[in-house]
N, C-alpha and C. Protein backbone atom coordinates (compact mmCIF):
# COMPACT_ATOMS: atom_id res chain seq x y z
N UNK A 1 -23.51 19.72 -25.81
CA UNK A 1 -22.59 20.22 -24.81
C UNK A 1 -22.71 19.43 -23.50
N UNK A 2 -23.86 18.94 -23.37
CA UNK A 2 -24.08 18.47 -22.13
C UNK A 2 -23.83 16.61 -22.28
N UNK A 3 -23.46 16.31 -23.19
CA UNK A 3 -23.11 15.22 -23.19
C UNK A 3 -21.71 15.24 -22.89
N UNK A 4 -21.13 15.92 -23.99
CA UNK A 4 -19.61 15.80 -23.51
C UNK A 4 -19.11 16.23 -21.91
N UNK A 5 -19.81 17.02 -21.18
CA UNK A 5 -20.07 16.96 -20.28
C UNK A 5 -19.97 16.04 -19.07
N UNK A 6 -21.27 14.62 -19.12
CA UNK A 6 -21.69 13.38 -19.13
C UNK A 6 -20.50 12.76 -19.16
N UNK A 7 -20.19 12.62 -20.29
CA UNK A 7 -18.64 11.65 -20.70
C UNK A 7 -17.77 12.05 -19.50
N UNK A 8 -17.52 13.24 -19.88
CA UNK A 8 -15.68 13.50 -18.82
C UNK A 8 -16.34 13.27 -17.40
N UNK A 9 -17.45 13.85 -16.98
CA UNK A 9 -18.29 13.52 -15.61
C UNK A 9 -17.66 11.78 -15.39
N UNK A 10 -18.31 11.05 -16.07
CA UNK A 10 -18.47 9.55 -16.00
C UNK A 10 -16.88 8.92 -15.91
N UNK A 11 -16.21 9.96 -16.53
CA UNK A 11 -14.82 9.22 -17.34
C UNK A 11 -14.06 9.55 -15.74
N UNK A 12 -14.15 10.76 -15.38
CA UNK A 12 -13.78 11.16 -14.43
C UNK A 12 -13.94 10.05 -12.71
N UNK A 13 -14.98 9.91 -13.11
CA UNK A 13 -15.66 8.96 -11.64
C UNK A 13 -14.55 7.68 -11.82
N UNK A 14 -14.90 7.24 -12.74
CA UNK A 14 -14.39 5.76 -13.07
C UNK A 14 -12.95 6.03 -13.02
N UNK A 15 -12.03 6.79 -13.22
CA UNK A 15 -10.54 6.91 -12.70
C UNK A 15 -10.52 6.87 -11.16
N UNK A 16 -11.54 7.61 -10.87
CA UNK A 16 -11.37 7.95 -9.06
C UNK A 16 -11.69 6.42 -8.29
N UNK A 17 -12.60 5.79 -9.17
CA UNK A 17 -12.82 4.35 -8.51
C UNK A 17 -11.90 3.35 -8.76
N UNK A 18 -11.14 3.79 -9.93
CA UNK A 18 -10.01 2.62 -10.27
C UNK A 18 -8.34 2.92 -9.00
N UNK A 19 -8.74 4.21 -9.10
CA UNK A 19 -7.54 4.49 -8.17
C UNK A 19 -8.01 4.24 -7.24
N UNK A 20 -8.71 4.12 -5.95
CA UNK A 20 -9.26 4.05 -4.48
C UNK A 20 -9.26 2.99 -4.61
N UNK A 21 -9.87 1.83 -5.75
CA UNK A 21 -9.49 0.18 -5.09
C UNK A 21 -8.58 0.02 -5.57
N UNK A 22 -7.53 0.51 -6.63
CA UNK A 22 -6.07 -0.04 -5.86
C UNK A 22 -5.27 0.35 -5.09
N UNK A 23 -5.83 1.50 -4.44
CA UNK A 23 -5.01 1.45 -2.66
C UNK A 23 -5.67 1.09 -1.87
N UNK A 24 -7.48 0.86 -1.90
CA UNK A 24 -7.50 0.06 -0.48
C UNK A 24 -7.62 -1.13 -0.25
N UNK A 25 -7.80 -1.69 -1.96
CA UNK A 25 -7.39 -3.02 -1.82
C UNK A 25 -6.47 -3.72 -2.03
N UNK A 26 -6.08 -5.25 -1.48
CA UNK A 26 -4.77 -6.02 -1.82
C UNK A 26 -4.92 -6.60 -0.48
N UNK A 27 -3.28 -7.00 -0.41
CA UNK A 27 -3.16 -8.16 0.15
C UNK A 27 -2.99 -7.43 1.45
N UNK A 28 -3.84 -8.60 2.82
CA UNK A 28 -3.88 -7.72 4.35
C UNK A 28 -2.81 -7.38 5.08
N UNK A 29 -2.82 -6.58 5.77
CA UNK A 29 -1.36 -6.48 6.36
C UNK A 29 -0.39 -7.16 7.22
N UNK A 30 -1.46 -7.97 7.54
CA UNK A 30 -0.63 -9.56 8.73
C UNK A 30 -0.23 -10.66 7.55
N UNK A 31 -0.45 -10.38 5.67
CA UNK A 31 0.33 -11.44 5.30
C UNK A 31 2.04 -10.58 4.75
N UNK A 32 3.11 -11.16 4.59
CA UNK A 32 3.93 -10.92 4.47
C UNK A 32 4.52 -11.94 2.90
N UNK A 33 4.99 -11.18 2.05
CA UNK A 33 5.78 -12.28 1.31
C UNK A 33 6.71 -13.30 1.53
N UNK A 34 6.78 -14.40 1.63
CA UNK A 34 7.76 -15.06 2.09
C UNK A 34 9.25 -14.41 1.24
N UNK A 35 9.12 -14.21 0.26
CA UNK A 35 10.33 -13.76 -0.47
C UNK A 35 11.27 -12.90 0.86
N UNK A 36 10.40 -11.39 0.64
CA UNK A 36 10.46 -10.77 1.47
C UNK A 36 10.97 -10.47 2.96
N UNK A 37 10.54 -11.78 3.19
CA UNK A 37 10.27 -12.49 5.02
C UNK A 37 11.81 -12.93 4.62
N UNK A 38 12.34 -13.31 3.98
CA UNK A 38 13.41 -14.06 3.94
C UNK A 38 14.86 -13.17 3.76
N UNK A 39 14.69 -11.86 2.91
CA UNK A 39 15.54 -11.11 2.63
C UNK A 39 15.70 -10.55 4.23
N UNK A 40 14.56 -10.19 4.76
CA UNK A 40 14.86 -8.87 6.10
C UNK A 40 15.54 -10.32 7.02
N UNK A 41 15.30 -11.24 6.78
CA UNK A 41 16.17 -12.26 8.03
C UNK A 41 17.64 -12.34 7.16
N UNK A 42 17.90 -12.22 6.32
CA UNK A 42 19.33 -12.71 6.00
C UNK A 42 20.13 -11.28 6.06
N UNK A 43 19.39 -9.84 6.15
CA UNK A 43 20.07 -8.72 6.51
C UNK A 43 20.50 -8.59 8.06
N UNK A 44 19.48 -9.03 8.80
CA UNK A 44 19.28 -8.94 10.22
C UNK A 44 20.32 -9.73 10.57
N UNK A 45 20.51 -11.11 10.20
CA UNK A 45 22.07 -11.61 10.48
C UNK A 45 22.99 -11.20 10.08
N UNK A 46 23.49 -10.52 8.90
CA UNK A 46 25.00 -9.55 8.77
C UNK A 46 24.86 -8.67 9.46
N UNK A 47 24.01 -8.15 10.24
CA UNK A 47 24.90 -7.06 11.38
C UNK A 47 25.04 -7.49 12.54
């Protein structure tokens, strides 16, 4: 009993760590996609 326990314990952690580094990690917030960078300038000139 106390293994299965163990398992979902362990199984459990390791979701919570997979989710927290992929939101606090990636790319910093001063880089921008150029793609990106390029769409908001070609909107910004049609209005």
């Amino acid at each position: 009993m106390y293994l299965i326990f163990l398992e979902a314990l362990g199984a459990g952690l390791i979701l919570v760590l997979i989710v927290w580094w992929t939101m606090f990690t990636g790319r910093p917030k001063d880089r921008i996609d150029p793609a990106l960078e390029d769409e908001s300038e070609a909107h910004a000139s049609e209005n």
